[in-house]
PDB file of N, CA and C in Angstrom:
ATOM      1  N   UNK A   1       0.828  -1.197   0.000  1.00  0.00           N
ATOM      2  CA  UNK A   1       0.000   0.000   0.000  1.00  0.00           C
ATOM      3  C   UNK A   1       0.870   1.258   0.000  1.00  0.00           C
ATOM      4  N   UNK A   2       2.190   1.227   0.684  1.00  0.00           N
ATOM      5  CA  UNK A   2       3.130   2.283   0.782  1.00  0.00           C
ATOM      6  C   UNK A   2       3.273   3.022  -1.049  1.00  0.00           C
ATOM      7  N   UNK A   3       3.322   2.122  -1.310  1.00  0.00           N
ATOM      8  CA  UNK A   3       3.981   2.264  -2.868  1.00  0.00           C
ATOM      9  C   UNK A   3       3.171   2.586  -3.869  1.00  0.00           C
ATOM     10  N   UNK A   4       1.474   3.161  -3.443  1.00  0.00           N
ATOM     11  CA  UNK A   4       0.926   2.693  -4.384  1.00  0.00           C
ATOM     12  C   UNK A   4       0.523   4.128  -4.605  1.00  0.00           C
ATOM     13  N   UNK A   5       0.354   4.694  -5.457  1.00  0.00           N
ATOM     14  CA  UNK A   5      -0.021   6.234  -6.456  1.00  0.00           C
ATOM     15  C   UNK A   5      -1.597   6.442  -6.470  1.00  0.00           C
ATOM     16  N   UNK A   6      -1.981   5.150  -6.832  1.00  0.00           N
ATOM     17  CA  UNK A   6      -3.560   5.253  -7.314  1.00  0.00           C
ATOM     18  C   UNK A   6      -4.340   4.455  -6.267  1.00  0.00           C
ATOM     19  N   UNK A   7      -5.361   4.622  -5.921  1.00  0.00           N
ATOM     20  CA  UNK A   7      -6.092   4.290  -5.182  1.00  0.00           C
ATOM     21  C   UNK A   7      -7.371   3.958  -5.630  1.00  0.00           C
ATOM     22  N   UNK A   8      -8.253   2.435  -4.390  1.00  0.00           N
ATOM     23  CA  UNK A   8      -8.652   2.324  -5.030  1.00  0.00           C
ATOM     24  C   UNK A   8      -9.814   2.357  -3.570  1.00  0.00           C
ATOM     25  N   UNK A   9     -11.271   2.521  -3.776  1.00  0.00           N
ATOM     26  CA  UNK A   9     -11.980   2.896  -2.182  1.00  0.00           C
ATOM     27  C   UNK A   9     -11.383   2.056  -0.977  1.00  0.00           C
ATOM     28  N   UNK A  10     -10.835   0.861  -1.383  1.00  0.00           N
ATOM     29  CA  UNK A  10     -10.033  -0.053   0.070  1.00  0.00           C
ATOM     30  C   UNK A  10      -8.816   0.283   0.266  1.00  0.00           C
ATOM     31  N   UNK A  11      -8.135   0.970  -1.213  1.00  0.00           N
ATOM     32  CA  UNK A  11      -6.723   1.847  -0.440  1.00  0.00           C
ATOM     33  C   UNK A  11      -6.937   3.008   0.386  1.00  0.00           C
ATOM     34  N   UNK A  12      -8.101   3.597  -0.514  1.00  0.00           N
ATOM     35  CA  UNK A  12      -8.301   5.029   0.294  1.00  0.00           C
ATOM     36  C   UNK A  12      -8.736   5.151   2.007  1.00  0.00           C
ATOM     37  N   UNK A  13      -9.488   4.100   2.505  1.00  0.00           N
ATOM     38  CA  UNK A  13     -10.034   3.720   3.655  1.00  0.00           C
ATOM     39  C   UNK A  13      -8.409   3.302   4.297  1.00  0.00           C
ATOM     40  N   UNK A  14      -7.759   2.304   4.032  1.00  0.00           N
ATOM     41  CA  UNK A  14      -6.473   2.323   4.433  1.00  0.00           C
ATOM     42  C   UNK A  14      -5.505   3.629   4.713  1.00  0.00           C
ATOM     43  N   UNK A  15      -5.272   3.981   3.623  1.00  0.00           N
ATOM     44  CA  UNK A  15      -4.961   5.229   3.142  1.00  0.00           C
ATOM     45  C   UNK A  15      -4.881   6.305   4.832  1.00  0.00           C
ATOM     46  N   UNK A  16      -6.434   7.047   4.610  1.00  0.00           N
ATOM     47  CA  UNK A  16      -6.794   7.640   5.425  1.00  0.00           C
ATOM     48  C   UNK A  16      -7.186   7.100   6.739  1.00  0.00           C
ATOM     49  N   UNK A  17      -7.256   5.806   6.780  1.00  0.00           N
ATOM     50  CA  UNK A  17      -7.281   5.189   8.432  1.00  0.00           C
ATOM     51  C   UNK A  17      -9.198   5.598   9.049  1.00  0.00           C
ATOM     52  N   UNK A  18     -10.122   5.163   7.239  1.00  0.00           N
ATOM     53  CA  UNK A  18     -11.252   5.512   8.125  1.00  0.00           C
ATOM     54  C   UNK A  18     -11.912   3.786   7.605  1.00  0.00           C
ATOM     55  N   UNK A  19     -13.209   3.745   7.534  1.00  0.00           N
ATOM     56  CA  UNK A  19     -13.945   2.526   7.169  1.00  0.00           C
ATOM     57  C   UNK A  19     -14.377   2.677   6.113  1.00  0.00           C
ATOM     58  N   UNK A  20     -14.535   1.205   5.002  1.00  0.00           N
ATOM     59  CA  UNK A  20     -14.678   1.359   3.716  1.00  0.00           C
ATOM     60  C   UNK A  20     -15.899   2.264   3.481  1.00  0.00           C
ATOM     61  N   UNK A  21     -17.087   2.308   4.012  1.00  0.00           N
ATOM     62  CA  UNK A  21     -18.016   2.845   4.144  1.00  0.00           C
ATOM     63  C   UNK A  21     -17.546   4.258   3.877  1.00  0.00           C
ATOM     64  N   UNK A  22     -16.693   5.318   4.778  1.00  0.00           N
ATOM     65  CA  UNK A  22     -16.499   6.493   4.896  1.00  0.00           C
ATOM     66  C   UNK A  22     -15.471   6.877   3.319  1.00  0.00           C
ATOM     67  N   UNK A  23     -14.835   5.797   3.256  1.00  0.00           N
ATOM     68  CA  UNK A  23     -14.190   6.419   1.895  1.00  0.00           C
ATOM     69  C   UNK A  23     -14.991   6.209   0.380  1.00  0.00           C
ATOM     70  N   UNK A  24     -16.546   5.022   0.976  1.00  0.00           N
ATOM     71  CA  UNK A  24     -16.641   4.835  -0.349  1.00  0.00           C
ATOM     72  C   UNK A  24     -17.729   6.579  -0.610  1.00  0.00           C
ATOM     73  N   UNK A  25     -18.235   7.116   0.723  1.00  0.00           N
ATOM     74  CA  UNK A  25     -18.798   8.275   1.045  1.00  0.00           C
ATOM     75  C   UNK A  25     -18.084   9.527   0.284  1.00  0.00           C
ATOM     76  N   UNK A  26     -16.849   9.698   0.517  1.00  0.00           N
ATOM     77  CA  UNK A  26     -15.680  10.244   0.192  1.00  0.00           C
ATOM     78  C   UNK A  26     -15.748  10.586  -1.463  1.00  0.00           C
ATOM     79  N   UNK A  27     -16.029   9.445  -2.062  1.00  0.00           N
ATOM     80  CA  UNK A  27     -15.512   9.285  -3.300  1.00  0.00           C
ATOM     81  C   UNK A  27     -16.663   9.404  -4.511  1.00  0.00           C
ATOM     82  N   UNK A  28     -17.630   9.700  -3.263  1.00  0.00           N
ATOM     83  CA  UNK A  28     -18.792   9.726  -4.411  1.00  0.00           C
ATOM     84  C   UNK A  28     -19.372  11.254  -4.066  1.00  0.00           C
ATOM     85  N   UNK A  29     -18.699  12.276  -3.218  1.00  0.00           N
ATOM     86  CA  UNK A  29     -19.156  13.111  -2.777  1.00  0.00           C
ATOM     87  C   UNK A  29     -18.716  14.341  -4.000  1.00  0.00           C
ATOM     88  N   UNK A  30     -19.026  15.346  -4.300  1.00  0.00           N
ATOM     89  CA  UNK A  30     -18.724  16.192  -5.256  1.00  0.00           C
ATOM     90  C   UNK A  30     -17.207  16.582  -4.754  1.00  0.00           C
ATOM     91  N   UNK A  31     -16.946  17.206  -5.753  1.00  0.00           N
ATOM     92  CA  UNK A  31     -15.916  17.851  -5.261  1.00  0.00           C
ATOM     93  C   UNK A  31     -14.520  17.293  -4.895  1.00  0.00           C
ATOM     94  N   UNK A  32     -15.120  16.085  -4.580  1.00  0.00           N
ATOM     95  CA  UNK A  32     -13.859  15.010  -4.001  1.00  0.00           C
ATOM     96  C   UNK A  32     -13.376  14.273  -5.631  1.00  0.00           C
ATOM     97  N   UNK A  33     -11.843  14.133  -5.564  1.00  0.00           N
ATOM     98  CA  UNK A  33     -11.011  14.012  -7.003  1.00  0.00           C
ATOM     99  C   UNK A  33     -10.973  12.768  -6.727  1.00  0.00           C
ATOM    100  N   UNK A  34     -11.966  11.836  -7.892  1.00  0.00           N
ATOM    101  CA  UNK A  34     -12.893  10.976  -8.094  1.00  0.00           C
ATOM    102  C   UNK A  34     -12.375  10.589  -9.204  1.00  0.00           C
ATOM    103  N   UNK A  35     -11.910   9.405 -10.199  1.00  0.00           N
ATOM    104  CA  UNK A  35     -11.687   8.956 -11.476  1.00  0.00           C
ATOM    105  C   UNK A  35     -12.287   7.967 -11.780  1.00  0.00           C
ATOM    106  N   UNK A  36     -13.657   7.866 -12.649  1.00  0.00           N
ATOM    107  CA  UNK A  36     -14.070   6.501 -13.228  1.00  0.00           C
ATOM    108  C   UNK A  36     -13.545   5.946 -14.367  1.00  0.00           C
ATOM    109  N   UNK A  37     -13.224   4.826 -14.560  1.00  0.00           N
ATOM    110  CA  UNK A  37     -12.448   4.040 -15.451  1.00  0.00           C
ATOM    111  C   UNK A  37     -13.772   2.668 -15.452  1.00  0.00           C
ATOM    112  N   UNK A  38     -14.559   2.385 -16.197  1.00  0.00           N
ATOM    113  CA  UNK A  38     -15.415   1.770 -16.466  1.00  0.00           C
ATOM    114  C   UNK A  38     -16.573   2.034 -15.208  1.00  0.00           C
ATOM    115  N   UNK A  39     -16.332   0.716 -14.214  1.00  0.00           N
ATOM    116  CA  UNK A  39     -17.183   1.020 -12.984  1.00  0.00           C
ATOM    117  C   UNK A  39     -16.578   1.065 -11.500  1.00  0.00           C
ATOM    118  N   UNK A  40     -15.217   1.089 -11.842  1.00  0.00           N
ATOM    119  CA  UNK A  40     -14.720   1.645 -10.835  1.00  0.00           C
ATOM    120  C   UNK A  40     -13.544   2.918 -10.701  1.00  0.00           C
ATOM    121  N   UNK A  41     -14.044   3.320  -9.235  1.00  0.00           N
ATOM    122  CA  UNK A  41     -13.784   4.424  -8.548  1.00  0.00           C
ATOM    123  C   UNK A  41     -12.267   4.625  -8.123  1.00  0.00           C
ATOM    124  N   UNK A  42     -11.929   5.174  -8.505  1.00  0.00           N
ATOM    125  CA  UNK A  42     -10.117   5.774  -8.217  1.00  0.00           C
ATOM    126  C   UNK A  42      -9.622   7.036  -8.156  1.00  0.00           C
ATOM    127  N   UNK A  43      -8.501   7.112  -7.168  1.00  0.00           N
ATOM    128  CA  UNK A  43      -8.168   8.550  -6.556  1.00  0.00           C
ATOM    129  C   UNK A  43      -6.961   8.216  -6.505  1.00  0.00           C
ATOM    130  N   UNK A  44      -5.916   9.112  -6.387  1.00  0.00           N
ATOM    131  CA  UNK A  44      -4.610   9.741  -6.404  1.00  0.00           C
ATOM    132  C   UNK A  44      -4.078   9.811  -4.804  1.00  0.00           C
ATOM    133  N   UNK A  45      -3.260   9.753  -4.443  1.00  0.00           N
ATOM    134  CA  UNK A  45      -2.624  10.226  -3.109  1.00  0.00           C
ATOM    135  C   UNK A  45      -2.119  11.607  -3.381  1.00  0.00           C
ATOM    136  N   UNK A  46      -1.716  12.432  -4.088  1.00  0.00           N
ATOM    137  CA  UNK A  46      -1.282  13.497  -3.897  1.00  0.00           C
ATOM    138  C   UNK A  46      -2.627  14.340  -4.126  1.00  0.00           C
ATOM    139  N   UNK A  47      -3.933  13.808  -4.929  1.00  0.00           N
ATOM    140  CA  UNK A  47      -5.178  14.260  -5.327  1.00  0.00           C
ATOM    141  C   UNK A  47      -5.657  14.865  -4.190  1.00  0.00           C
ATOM    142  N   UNK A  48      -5.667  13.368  -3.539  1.00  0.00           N
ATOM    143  CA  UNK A  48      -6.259  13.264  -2.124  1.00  0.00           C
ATOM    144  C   UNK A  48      -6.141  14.354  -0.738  1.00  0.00           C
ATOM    145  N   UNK A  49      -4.210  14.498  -0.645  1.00  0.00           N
ATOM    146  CA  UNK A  49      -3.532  15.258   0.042  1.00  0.00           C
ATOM    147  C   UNK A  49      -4.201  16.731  -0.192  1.00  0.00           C
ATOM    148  N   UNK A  50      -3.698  16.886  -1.017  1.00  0.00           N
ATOM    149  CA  UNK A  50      -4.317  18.449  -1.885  1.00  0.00           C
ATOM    150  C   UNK A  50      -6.035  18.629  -1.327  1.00  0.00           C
ATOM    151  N   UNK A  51      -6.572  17.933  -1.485  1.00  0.00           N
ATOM    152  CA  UNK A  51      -8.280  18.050  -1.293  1.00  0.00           C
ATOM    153  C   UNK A  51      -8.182  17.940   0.073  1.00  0.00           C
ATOM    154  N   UNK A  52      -7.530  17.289   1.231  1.00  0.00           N
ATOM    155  CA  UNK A  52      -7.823  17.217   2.526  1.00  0.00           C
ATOM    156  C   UNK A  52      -6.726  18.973   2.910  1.00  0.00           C
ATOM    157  N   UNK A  53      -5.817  19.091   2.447  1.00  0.00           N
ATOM    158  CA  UNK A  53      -5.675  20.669   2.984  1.00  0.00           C
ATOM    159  C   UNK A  53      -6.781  22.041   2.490  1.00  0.00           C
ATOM    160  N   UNK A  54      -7.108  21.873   1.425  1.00  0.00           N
ATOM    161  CA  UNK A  54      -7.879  22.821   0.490  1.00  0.00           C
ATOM    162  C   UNK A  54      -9.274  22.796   1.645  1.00  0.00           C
ATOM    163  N   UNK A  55      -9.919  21.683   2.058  1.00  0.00           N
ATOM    164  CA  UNK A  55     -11.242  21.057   2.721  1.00  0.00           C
ATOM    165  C   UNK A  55     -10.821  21.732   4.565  1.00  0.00           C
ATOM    166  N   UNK A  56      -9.322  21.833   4.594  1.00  0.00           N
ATOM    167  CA  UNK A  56      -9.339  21.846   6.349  1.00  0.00           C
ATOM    168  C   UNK A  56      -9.011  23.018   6.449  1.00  0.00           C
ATOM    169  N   UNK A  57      -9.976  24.238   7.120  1.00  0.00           N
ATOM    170  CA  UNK A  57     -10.092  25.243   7.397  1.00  0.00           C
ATOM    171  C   UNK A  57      -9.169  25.280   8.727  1.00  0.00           C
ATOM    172  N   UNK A  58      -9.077  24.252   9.706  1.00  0.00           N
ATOM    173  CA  UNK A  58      -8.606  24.487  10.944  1.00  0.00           C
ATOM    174  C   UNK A  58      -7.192  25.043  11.222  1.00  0.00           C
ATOM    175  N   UNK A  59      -6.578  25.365  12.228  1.00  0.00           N
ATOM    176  CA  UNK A  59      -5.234  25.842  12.367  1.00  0.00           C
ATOM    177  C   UNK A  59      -4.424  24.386  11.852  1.00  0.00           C
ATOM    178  N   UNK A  60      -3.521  24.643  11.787  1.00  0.00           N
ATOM    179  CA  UNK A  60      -2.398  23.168  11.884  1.00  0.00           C
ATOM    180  C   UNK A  60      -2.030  22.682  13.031  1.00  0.00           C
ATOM    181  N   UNK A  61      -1.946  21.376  12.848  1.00  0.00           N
ATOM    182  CA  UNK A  61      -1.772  20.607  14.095  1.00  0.00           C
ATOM    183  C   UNK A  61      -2.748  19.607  14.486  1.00  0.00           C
ATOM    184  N   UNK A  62      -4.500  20.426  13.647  1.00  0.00           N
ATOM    185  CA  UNK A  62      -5.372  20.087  14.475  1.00  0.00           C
ATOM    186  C   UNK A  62      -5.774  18.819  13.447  1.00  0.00           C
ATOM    187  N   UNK A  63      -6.185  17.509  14.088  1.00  0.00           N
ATOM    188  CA  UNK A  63      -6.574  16.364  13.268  1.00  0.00           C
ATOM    189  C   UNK A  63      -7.283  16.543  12.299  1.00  0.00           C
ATOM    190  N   UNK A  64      -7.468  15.806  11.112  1.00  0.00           N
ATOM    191  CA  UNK A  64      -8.271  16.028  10.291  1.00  0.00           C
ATOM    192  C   UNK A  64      -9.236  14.571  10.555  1.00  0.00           C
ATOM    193  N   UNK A  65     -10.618  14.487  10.497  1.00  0.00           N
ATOM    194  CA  UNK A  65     -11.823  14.284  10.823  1.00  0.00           C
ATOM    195  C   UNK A  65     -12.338  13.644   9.530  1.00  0.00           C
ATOM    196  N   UNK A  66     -12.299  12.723   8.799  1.00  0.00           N
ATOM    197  CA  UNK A  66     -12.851  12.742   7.281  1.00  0.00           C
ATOM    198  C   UNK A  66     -14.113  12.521   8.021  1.00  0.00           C
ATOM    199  N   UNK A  67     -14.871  11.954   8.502  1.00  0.00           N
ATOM    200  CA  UNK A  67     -15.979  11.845   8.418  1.00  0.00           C
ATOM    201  C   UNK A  67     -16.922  13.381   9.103  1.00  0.00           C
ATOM    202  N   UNK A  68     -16.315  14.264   9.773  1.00  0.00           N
ATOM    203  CA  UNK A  68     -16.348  15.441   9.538  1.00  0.00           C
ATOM    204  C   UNK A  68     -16.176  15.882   8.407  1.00  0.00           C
ATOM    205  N   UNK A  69     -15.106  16.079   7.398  1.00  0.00           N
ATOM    206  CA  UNK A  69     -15.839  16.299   5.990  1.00  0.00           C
ATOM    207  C   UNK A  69     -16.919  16.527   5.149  1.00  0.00           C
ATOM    208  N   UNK A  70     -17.137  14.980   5.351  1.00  0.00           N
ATOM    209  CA  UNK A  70     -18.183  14.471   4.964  1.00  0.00           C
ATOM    210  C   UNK A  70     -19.415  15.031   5.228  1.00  0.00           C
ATOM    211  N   UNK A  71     -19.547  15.389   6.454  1.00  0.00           N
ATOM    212  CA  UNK A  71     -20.916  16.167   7.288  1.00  0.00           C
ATOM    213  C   UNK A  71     -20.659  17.769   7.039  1.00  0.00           C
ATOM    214  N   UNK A  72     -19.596  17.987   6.585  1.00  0.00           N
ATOM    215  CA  UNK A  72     -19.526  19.505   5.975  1.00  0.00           C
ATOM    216  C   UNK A  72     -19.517  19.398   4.545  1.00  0.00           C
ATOM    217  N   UNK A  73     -19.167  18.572   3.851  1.00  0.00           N
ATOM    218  CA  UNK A  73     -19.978  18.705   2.466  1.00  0.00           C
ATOM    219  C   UNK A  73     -21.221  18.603   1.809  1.00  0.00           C
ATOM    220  N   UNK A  74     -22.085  17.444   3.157  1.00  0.00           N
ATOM    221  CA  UNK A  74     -23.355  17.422   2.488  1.00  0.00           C
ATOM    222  C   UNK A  74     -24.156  18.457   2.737  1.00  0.00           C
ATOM    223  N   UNK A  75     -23.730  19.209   4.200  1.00  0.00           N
ATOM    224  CA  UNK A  75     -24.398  20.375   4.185  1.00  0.00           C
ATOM    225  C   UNK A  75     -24.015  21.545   3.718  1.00  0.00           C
ATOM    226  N   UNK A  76     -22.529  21.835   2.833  1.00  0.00           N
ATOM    227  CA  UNK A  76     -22.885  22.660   2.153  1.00  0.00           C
ATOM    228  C   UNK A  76     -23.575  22.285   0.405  1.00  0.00           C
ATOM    229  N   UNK A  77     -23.860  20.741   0.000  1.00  0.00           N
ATOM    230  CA  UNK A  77     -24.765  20.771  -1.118  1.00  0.00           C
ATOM    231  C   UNK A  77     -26.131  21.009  -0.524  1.00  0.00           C
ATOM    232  N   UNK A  78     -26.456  21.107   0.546  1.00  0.00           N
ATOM    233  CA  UNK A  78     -28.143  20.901   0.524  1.00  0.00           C
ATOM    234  C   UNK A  78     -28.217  22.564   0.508  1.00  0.00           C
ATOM    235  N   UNK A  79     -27.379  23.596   0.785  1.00  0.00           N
ATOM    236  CA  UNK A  79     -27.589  24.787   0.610  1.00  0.00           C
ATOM    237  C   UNK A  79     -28.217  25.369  -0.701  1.00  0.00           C
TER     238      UNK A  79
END
């Protein structure tokens, strides 16, 4: 998994240290850098990196929360 560039929703859950559930959430959410290649779903690690600083408003230091994310993206689509 160290080695790997592309991701795939069970790297990304690895990846980010959440449950397949939360990354497959992740990956279907707008905004989030998403690649379909027939019927499956793939993301980048540096994609990824980039979208979790761009997404974290907080000071540094402070954990990042994906499934917080998550609850701040759907409520800013229902706006």
């Amino acid at each position: 998994m160290k080695d790997k560039l592309i991701l795939k929703q069970y790297d990304l859950a690895e990846y980010l240290g959440v449950s397949l559930t939360h990354a497959r959430e992740l990956m279907h959410m707008d905004g989030f850098p998403t690649y379909v290649i027939g019927q499956t779903l793939y993301t980048t690690k540096p994609a990824v990196d980039k979208w979790l600083l761009l997404e974290d408003r907080r000071p540094q230091g402070d954990t990042i929360n994906p499934a917080e994310l998550i609850k701040l993206s759907k409520l800013r689509e229902a706006r």
